[in-house]
C-alpha atoms as a PDB file:
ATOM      1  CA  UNK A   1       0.000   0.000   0.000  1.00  0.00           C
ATOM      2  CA  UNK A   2       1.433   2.993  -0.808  1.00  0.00           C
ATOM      3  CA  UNK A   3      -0.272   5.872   1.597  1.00  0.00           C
ATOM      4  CA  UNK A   4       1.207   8.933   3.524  1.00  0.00           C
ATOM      5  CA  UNK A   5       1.382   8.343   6.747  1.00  0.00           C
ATOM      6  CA  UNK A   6      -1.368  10.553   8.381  1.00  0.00           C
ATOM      7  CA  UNK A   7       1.056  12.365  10.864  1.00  0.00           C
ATOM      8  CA  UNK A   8       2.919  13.819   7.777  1.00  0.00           C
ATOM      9  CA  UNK A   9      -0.360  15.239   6.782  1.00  0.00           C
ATOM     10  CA  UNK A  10      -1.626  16.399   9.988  1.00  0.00           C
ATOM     11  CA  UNK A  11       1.506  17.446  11.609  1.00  0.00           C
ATOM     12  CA  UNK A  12       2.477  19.193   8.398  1.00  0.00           C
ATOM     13  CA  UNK A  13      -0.342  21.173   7.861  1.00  0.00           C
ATOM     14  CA  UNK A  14       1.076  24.276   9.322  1.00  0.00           C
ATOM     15  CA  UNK A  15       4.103  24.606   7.468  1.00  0.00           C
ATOM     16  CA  UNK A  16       3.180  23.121   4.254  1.00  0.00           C
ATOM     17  CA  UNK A  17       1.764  26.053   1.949  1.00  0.00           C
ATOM     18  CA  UNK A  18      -1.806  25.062   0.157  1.00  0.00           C
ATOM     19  CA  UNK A  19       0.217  23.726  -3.607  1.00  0.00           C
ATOM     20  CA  UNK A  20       2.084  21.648  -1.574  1.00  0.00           C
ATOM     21  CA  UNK A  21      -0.154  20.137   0.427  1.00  0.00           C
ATOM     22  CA  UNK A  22      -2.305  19.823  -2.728  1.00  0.00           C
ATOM     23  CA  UNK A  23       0.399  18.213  -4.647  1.00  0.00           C
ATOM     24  CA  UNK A  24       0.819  15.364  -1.973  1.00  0.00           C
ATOM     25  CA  UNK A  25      -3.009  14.912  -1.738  1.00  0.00           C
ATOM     26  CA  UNK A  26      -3.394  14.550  -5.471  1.00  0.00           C
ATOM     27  CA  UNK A  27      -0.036  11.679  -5.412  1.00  0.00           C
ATOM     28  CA  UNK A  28      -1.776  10.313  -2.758  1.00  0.00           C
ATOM     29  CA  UNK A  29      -4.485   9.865  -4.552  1.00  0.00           C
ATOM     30  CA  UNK A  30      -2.691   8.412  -7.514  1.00  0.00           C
ATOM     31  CA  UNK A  31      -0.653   6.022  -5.660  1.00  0.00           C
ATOM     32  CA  UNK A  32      -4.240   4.922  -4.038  1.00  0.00           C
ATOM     33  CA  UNK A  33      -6.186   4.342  -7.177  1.00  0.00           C
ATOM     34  CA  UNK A  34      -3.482   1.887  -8.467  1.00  0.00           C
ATOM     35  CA  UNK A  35      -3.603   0.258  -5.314  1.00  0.00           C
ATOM     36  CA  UNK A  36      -7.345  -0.183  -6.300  1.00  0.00           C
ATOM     37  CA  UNK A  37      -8.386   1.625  -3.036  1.00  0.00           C
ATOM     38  CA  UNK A  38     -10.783   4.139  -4.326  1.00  0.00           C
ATOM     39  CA  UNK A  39     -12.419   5.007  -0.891  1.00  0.00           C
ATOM     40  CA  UNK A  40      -8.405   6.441   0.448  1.00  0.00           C
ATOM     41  CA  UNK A  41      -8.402   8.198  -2.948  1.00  0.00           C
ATOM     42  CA  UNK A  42     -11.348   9.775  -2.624  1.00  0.00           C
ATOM     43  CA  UNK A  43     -10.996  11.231   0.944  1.00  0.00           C
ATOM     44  CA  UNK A  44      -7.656  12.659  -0.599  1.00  0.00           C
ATOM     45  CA  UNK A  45      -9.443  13.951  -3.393  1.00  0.00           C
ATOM     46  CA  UNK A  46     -11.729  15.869  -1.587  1.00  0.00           C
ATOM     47  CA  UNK A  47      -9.475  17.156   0.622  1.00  0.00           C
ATOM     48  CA  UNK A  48      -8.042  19.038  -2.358  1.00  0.00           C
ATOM     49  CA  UNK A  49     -11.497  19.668  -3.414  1.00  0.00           C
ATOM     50  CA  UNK A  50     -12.064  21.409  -0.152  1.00  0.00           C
ATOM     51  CA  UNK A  51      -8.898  23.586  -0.390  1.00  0.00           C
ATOM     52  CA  UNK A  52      -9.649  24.803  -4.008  1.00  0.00           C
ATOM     53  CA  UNK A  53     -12.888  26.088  -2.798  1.00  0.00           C
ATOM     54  CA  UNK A  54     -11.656  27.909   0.187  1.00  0.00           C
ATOM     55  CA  UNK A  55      -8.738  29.265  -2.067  1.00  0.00           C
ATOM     56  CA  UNK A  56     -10.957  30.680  -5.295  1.00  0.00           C
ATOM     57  CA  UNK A  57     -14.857  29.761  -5.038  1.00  0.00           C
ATOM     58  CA  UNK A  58     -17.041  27.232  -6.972  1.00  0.00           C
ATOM     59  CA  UNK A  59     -16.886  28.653  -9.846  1.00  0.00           C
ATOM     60  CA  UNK A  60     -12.935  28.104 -11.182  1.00  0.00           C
ATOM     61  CA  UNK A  61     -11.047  25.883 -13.451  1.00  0.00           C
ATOM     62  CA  UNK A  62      -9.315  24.136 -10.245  1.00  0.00           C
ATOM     63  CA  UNK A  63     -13.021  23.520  -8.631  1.00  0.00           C
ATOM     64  CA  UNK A  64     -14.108  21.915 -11.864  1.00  0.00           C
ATOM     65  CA  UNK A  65     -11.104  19.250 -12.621  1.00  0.00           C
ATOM     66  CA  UNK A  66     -11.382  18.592  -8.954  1.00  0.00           C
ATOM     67  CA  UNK A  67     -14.975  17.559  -9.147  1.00  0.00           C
ATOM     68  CA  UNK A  68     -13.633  15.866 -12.467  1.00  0.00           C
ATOM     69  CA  UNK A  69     -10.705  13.901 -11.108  1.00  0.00           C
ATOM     70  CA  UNK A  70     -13.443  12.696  -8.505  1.00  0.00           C
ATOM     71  CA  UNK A  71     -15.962  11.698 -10.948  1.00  0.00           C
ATOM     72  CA  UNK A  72     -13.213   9.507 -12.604  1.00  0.00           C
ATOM     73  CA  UNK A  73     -12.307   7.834  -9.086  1.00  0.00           C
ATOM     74  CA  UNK A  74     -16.273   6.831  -9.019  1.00  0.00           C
ATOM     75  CA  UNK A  75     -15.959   5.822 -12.332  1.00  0.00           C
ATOM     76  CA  UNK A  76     -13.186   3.237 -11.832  1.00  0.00           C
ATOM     77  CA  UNK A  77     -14.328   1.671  -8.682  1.00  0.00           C
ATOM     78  CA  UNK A  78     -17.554   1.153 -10.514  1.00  0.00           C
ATOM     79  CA  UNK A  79     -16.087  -0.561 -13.401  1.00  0.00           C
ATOM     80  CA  UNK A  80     -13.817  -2.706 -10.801  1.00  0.00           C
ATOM     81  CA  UNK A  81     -17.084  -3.489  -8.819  1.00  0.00           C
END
């Protein structure tokens, strides 16, 4: 398995700036999905979700691919199902 441990992510959180912390989430997320364990790539995909909404609103590019990386995520553990 191939996840961050959580206390890098937690314990990190205040000295890790938001494209940083994005970038890990998002490898995280890769590294999960070929692991076939959609439900850990999906709580990291949200968290970046979450951070591009706080950072520029619903309605921006970053927003939209999130939502999009998501829908692939359901996508795949659907097909796997």
């Amino acid at each position: 398995m191939h996840s961050f441990p959580n206390s890098i992510m937690e314990s990190s959180r205040s000295t890790m700036d938001h494209r940083e912390r994005i970038d890990l989430l998002s490898k995280q997320a890769s590294l999960s999905v070929a692991d076939g364990d959609y439900e850990e790539a999906l709580v990291a995909l949200r968290k970046v979700l979450k951070i591009h909404l706080a950072d520029h609103g619903e309605k921006h590019p970053l927003v939209a691919s999130s939502h999009h990386n998501i829908g692939i995520v359901y996508s795949k553990r659907a097909n796997d199902a």
